[in-house]
Protein backbone atom coordinates (compact mmCIF):
# COMPACT_ATOMS: atom_id res chain seq x y z
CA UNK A 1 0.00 0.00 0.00
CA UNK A 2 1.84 3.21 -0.73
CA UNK A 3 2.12 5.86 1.93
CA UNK A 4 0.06 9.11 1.62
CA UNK A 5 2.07 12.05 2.36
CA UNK A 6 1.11 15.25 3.90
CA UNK A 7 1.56 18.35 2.03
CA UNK A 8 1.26 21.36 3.93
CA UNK A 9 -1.74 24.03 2.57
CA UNK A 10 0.34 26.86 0.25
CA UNK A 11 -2.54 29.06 2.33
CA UNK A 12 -0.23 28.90 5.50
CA UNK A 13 3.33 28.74 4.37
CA UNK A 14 3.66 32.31 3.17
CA UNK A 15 2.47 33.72 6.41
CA UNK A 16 4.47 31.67 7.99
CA UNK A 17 7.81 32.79 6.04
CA UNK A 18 6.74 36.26 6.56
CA UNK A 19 6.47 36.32 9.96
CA UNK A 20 9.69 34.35 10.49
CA UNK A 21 11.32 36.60 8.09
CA UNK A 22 10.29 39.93 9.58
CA UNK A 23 11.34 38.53 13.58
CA UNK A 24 14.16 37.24 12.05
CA UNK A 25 14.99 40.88 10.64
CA UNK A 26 13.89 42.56 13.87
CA UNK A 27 16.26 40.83 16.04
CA UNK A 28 19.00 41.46 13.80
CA UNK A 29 18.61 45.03 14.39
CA UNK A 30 18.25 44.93 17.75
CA UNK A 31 21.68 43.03 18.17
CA UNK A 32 22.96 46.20 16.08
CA UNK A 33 23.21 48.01 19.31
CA UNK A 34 25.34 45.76 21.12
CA UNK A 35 28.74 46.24 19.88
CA UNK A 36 29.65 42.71 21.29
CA UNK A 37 27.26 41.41 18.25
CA UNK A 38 27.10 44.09 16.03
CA UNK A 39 29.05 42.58 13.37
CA UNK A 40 27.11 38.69 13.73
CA UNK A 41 24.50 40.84 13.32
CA UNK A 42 25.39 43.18 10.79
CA UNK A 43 26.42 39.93 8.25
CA UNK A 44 23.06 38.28 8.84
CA UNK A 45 21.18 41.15 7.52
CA UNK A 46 23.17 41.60 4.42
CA UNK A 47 22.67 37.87 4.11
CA UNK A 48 19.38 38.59 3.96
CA UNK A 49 19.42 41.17 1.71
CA UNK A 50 21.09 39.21 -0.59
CA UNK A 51 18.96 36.46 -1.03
CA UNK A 52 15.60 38.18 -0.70
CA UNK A 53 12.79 37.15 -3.04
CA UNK A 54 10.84 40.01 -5.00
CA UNK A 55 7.93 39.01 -2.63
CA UNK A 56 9.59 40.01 0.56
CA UNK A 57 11.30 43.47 -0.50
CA UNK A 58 8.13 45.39 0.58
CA UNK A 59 8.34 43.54 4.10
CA UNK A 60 12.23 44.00 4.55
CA UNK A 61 11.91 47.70 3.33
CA UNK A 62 8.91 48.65 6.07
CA UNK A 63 11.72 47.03 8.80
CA UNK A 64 14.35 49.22 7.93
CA UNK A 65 11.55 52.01 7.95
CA UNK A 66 10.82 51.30 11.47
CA UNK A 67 14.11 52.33 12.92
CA UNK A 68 13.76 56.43 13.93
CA UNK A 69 16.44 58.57 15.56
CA UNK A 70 15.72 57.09 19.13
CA UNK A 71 18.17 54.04 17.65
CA UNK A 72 22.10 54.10 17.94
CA UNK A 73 24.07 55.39 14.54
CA UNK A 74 25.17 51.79 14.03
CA UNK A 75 21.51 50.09 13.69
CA UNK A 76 20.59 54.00 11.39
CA UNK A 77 23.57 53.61 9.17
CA UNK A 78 23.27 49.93 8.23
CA UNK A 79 19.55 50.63 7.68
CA UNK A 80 20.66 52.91 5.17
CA UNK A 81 23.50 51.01 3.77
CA UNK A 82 21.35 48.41 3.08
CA UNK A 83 19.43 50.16 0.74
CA UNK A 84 22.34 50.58 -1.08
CA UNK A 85 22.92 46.57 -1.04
CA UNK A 86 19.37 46.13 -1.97
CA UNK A 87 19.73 48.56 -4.98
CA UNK A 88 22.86 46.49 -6.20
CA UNK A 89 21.91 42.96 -5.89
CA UNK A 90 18.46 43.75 -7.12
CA UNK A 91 18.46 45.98 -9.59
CA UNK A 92 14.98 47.19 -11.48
CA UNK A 93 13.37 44.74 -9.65
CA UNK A 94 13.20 46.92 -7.39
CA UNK A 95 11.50 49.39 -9.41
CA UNK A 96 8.11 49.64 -7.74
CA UNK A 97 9.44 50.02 -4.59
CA UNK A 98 11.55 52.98 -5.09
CA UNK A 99 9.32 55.69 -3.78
CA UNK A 100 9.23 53.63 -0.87
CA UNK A 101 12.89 53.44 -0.71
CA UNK A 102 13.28 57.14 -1.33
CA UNK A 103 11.37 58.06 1.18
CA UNK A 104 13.10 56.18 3.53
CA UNK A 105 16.29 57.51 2.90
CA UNK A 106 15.02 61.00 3.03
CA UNK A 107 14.12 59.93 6.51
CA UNK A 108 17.41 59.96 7.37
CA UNK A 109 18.58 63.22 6.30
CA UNK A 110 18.20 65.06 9.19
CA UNK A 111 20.65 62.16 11.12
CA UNK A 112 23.27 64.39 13.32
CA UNK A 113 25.33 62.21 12.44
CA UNK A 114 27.67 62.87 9.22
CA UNK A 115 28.33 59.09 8.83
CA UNK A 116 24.37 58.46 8.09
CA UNK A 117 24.02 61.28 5.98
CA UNK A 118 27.33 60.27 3.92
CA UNK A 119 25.40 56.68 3.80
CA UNK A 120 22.46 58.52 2.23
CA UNK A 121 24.61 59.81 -0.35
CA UNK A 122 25.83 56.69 -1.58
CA UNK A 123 22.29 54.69 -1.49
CA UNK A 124 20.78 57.92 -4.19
CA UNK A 125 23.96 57.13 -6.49
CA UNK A 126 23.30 53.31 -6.42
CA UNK A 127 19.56 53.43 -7.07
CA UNK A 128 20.66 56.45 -9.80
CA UNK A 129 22.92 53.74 -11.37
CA UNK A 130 20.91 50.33 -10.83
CA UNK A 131 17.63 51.23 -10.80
CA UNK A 132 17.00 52.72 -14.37
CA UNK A 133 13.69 51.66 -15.34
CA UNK A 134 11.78 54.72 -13.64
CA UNK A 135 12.49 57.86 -14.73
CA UNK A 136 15.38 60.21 -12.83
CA UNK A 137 12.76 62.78 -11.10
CA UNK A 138 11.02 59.57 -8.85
CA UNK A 139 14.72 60.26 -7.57
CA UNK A 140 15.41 64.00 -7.85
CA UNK A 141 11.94 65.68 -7.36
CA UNK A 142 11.40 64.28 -3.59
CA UNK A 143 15.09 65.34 -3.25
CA UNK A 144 14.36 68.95 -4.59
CA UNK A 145 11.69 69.71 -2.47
CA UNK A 146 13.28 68.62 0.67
CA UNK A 147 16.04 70.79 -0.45
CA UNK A 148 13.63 73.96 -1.01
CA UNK A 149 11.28 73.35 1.82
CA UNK A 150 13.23 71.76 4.77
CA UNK A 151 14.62 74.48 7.66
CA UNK A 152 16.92 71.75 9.65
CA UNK A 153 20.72 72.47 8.90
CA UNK A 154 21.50 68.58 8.61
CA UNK A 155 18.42 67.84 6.31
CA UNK A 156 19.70 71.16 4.23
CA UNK A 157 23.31 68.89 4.12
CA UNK A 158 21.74 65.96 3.38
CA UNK A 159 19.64 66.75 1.03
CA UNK A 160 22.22 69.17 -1.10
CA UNK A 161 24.31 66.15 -0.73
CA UNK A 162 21.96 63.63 -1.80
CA UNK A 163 21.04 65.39 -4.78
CA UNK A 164 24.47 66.36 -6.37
CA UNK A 165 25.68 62.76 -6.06
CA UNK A 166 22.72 61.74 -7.81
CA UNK A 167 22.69 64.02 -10.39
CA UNK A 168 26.35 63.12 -10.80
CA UNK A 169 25.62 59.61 -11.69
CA UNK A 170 23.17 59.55 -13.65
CA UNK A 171 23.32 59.14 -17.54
CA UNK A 172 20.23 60.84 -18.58
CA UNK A 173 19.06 63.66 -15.92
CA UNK A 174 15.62 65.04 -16.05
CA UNK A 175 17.32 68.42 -18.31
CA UNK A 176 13.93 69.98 -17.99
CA UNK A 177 13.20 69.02 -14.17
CA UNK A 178 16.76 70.51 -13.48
CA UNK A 179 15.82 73.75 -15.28
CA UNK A 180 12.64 74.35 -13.30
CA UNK A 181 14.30 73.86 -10.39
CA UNK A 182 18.01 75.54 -10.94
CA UNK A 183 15.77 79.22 -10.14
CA UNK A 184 14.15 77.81 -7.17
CA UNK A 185 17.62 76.31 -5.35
CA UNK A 186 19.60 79.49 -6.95
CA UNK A 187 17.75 81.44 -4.75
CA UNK A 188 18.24 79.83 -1.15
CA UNK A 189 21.87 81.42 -1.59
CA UNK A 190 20.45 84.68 -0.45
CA UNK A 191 18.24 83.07 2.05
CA UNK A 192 19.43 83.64 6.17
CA UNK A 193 17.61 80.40 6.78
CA UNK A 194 19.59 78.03 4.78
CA UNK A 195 22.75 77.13 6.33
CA UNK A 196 24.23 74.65 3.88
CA UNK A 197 25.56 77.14 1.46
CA UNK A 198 28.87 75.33 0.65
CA UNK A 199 26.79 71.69 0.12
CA UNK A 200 24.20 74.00 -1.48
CA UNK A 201 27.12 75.31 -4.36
CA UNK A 202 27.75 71.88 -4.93
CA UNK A 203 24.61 70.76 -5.93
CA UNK A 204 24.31 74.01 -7.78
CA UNK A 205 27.33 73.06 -9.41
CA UNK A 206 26.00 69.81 -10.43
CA UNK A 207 22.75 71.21 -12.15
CA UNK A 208 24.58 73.46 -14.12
CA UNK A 209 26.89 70.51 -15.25
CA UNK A 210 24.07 68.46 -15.88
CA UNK A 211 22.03 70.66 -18.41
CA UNK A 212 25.57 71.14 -19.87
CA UNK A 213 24.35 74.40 -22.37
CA UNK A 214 21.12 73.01 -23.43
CA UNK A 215 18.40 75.48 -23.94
CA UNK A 216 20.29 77.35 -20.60
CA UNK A 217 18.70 80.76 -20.00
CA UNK A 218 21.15 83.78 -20.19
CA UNK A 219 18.83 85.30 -17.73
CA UNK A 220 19.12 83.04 -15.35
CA UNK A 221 23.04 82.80 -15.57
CA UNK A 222 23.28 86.82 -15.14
CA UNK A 223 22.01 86.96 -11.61
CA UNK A 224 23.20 83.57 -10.31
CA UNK A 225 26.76 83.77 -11.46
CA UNK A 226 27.34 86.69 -9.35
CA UNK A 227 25.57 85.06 -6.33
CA UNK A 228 27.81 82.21 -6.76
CA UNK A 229 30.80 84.26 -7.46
CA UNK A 230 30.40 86.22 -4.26
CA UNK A 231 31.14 83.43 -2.28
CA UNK A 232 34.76 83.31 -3.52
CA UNK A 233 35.57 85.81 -0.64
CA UNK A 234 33.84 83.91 1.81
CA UNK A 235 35.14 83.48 5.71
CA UNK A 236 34.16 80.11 5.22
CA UNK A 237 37.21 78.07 3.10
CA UNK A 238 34.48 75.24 2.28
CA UNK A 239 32.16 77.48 0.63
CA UNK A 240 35.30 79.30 -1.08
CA UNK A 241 36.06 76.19 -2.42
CA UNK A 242 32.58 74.82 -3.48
CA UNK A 243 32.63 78.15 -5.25
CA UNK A 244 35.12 78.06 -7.03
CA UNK A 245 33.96 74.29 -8.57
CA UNK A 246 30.51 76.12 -9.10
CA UNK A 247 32.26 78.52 -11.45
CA UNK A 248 34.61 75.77 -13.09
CA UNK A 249 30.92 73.88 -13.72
CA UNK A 250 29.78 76.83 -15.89
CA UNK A 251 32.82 77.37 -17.80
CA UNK A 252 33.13 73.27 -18.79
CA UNK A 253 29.31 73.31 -19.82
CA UNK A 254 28.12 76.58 -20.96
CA UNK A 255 29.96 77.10 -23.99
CA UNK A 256 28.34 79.74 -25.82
CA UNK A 257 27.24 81.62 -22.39
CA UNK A 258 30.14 81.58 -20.32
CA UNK A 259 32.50 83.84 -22.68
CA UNK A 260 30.47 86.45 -22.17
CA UNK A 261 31.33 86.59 -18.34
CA UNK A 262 34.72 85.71 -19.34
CA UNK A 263 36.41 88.82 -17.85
CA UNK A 264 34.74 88.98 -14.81
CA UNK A 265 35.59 85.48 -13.38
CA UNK A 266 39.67 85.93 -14.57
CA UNK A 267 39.16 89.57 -12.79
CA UNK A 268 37.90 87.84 -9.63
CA UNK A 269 39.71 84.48 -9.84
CA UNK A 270 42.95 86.17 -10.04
CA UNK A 271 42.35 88.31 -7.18
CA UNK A 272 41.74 84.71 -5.20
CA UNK A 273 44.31 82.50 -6.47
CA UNK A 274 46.29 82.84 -3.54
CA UNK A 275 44.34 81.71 -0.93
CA UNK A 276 45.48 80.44 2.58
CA UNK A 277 43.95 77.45 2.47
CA UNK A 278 45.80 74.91 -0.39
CA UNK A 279 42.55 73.06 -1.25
CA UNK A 280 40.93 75.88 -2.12
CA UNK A 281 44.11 77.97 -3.79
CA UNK A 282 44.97 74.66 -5.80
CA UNK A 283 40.50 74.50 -6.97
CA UNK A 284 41.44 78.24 -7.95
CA UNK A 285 44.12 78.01 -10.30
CA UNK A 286 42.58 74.86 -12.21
CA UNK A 287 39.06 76.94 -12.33
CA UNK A 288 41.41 80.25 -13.34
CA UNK A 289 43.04 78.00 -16.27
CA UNK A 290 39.68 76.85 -17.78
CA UNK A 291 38.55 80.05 -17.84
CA UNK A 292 41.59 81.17 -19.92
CA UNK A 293 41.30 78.29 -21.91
CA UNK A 294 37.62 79.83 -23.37
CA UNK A 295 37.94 81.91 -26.20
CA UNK A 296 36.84 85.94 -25.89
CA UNK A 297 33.97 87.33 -26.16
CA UNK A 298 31.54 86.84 -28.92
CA UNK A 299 31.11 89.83 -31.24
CA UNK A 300 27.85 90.84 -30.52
CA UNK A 301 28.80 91.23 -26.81
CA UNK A 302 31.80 93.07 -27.56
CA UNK A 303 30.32 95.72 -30.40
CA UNK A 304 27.65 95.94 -27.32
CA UNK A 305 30.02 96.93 -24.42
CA UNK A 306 32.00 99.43 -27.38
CA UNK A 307 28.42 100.88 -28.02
CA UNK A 308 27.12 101.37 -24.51
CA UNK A 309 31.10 102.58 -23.76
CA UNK A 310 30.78 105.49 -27.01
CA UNK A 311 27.44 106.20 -26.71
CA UNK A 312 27.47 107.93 -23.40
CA UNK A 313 29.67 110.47 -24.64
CA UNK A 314 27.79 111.13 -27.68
CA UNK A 315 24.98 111.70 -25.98
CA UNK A 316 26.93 114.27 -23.08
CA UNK A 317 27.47 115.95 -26.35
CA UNK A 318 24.25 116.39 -27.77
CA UNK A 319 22.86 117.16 -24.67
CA UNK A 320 25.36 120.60 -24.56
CA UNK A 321 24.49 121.34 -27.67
CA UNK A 322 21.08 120.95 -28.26
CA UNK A 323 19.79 121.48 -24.56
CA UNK A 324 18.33 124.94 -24.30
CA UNK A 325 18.78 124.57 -20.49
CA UNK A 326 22.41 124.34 -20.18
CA UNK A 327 23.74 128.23 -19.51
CA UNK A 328 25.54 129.70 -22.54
CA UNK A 329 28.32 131.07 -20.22
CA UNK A 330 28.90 127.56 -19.78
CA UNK A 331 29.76 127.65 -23.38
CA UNK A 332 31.49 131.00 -23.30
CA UNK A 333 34.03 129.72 -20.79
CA UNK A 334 34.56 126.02 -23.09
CA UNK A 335 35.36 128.85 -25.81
CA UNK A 336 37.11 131.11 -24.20
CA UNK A 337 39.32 128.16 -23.07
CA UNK A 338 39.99 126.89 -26.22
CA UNK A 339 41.62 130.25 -27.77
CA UNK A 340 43.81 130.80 -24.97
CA UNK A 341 44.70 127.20 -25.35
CA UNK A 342 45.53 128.57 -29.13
CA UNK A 343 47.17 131.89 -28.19
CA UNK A 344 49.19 130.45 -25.48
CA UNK A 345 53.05 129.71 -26.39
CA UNK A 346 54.28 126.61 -25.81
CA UNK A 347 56.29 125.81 -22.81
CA UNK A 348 53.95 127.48 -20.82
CA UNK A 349 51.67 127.04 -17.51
CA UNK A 350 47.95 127.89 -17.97
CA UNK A 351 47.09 129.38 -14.69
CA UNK A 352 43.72 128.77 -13.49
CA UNK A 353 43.32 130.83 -10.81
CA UNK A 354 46.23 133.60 -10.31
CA UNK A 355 47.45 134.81 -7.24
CA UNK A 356 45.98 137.62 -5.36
CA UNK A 357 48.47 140.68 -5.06
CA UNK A 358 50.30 141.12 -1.90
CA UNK A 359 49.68 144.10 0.14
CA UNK A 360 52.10 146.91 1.00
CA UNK A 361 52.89 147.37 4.95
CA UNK A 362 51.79 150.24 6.42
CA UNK A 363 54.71 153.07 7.48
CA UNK A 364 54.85 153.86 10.82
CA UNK A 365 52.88 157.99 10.19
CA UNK A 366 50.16 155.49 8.51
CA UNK A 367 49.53 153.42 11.50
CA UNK A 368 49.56 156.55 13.85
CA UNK A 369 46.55 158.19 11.34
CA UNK A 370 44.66 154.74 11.75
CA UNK A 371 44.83 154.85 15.59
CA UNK A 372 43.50 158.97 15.62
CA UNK A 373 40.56 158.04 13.25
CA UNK A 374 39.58 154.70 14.91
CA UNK A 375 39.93 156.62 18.62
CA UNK A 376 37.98 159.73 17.34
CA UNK A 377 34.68 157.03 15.76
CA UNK A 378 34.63 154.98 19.03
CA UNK A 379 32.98 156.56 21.86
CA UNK A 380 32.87 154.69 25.21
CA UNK A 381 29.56 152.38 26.06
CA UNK A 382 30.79 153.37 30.41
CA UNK A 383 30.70 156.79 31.04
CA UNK A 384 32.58 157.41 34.61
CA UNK A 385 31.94 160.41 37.04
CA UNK A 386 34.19 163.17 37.39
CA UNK A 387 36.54 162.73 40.24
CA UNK A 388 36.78 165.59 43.32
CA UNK A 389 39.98 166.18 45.03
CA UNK A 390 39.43 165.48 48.52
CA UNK A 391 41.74 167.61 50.90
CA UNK A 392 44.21 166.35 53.18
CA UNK A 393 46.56 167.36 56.35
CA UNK A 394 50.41 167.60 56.41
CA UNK A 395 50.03 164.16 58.03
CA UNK A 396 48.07 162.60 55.70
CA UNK A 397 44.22 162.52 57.37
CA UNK A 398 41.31 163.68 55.88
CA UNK A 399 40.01 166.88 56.88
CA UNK A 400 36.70 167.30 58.11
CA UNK A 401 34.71 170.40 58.14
């Protein structure tokens, strides 16, 4: 007789593998604390990871989601690095999770912790390079707003951070996405609230490098180049430095815009190329030789600068001529100049304003008849009473009557 055996209902095994799976996954985070099994733990989880079925991602993603900033760095870290091991043994398959995914990461931005946040950077470049099916902005438009919107310092970082290093990577950037936004993030360099201005150039930096001259607005360039540019003189060496990569950015990728602001970066560059600090004085000289390496300025900008340089004098011109306000000694005096000019020999001095002659001195019979007629015009403001002689002895007493 052959033996019957018992196969389990499919109804209860997934359940079942779930549950184990997301305990399993639980306590391996929890032994992230203890350093005495933090790296047991740490290699069960990206053994995990690593052999995770497309069913389960959801499931191991909401785990990671659960950890908040009550946890130790360690357990927030790996959370995030995990992502990033997710991302590159998965691949696309990961594709509808990456909102999910995103948003867990952008959790994490506002970690005090630079380690996390540097973490957080490298999980945006591996789902920018591994995850390709969805389209860059799933990435970059939760990225941007955070970026715009957020007031913390370290979500400011994180987020400036996140985004360049995505933007970076990527082979084919949302051009138009960047655009809208390059206005929006240019103008948080002005803002007092945002305190990530040196992460902030870098990301800046990273747009401009990314739409790389196509359809860039001129308009756009002429008041965020000098925003950028003012941050060469920074007290800050970090934003000095981010700077000066900012302006490198624009003269590598706008080609037919960045001649036309040719002189004013050498003028400024060269006035910073020494800088204290070698990082920055070394980011200096290699922006200051790409720079020289563009050609000059295109001839409609020149013959415009030559025009707006001629015609003010033209028009000073017309203005004396033709005005019927300007006073005609003022032209008397331009003519009168110009025939002494011609009746004047050469070799000699024009004199503008002469000398006043020097007065004689007075002879001594001269200052006597000044004294007489000033003492005869001034009478006395006291008038005193006459004085009476008042008689007196041999001895000296007063006599009495």
């Amino acid at each position: 007789m052959p033996s019957v055996q018992m196969r389990s209902s499919p109804s209860v095994s997934p359940p079942r593998t779930v549950t184990d799976l997301k305990q399993r996954v639980i306590a391996c985070l929890n032994r992230l604390s203890d350093r005495d099994t933090q790296s047991l733990a740490a290699a069960e989880l990206d053994s995990i990871a690593l052999n995770l079925s497309p069913e389960a991602f959801s499931l191991f993603i909401n785990c990671l989601q659960t950890t908040d900033s009550s946890a130790k760095s360690p357990v927030r870290k790996h959370c995030v690095s995990l992502i990033s091991l997710l991302s590159r043994s998965h691949g696309d398959s990961l594709a509808p999770h990456l909102p999910k995914m995103v948003s867990t990461i952008l959790r994490r931005l506002r970690d005090p912790d630079s380690s996390v946040r540097a973490a957080c950077a490298t999980a945006s470049v591996d789902m920018t390079t591994n995850i390709t099916e969805l389209p860059f902005s799933v990435l970059a438009g939760p990225m941007i707003e955070a970026l715009i919107h957020d007031c913390d310092a370290n979500a400011q970082i994180g987020a400036a951070v996140c985004l360049a290093a995505a933007i970076d990577a990527a082979d084919d950037p949302d051009v138009e996405q960047l655009q809208k936004a390059l206005p929006k993030i240019g103008k948080l360099l002005k803002s007092e609230g945002f305190k990530a201005k040196p992460e902030l150039l870098g990301a800046i930096g990273s747009v401009i490098g990314a739409i790389g001259g196509r359809n860039s607005d001129k308009a756009v360039l002429d008041w965020l180049l000098p925003n950028v540019l003012e941050f060469l003189s920074s007290d800050d060496w970090h934003a000095r430095k981010a700077a000066a990569e900012a302006v490198a950015r624009v003269a590598t990728a706008e080609e037919e815009l960045a001649p036309l602001y040719k002189k004013a970066c050498l003028a400024l560059l060269e006035s910073r190329r020494f800088d204290k600090v070698k990082l920055v004085r070394e980011t200096m000289n290699h922006t200051l030789s790409l720079w020289k390496q563009l050609g000059d300025d295109s001839p409609d900008s020149s013959s415009l600068s030559k025009s707006v340089s001629t015609g003010k004098g033209i028009n000073t011109l017309k203005s004396k001529e033709n005005n019927p306000n300007v006073p005609t000694s003022s032209k008397l005096n331009d003519d009168e100049a110009a025939e002494s000019k011609e009746k004047r020999p050469l070799g000699t001095r024009r004199v503008l304003f002469p000398a006043k002659p020097k007065a004689e001195p007075f002879s001594k019979l001269q200052e006597v008849k000044v004294l007489l007629a000033w003492s005869e015009d001034v009478k006395p403001l006291i008038v005193f009473p006459p004085i009476t002689a008042i008689p007196l002895s041999p001895s000296g007493c007063k006599i009495t009557a």
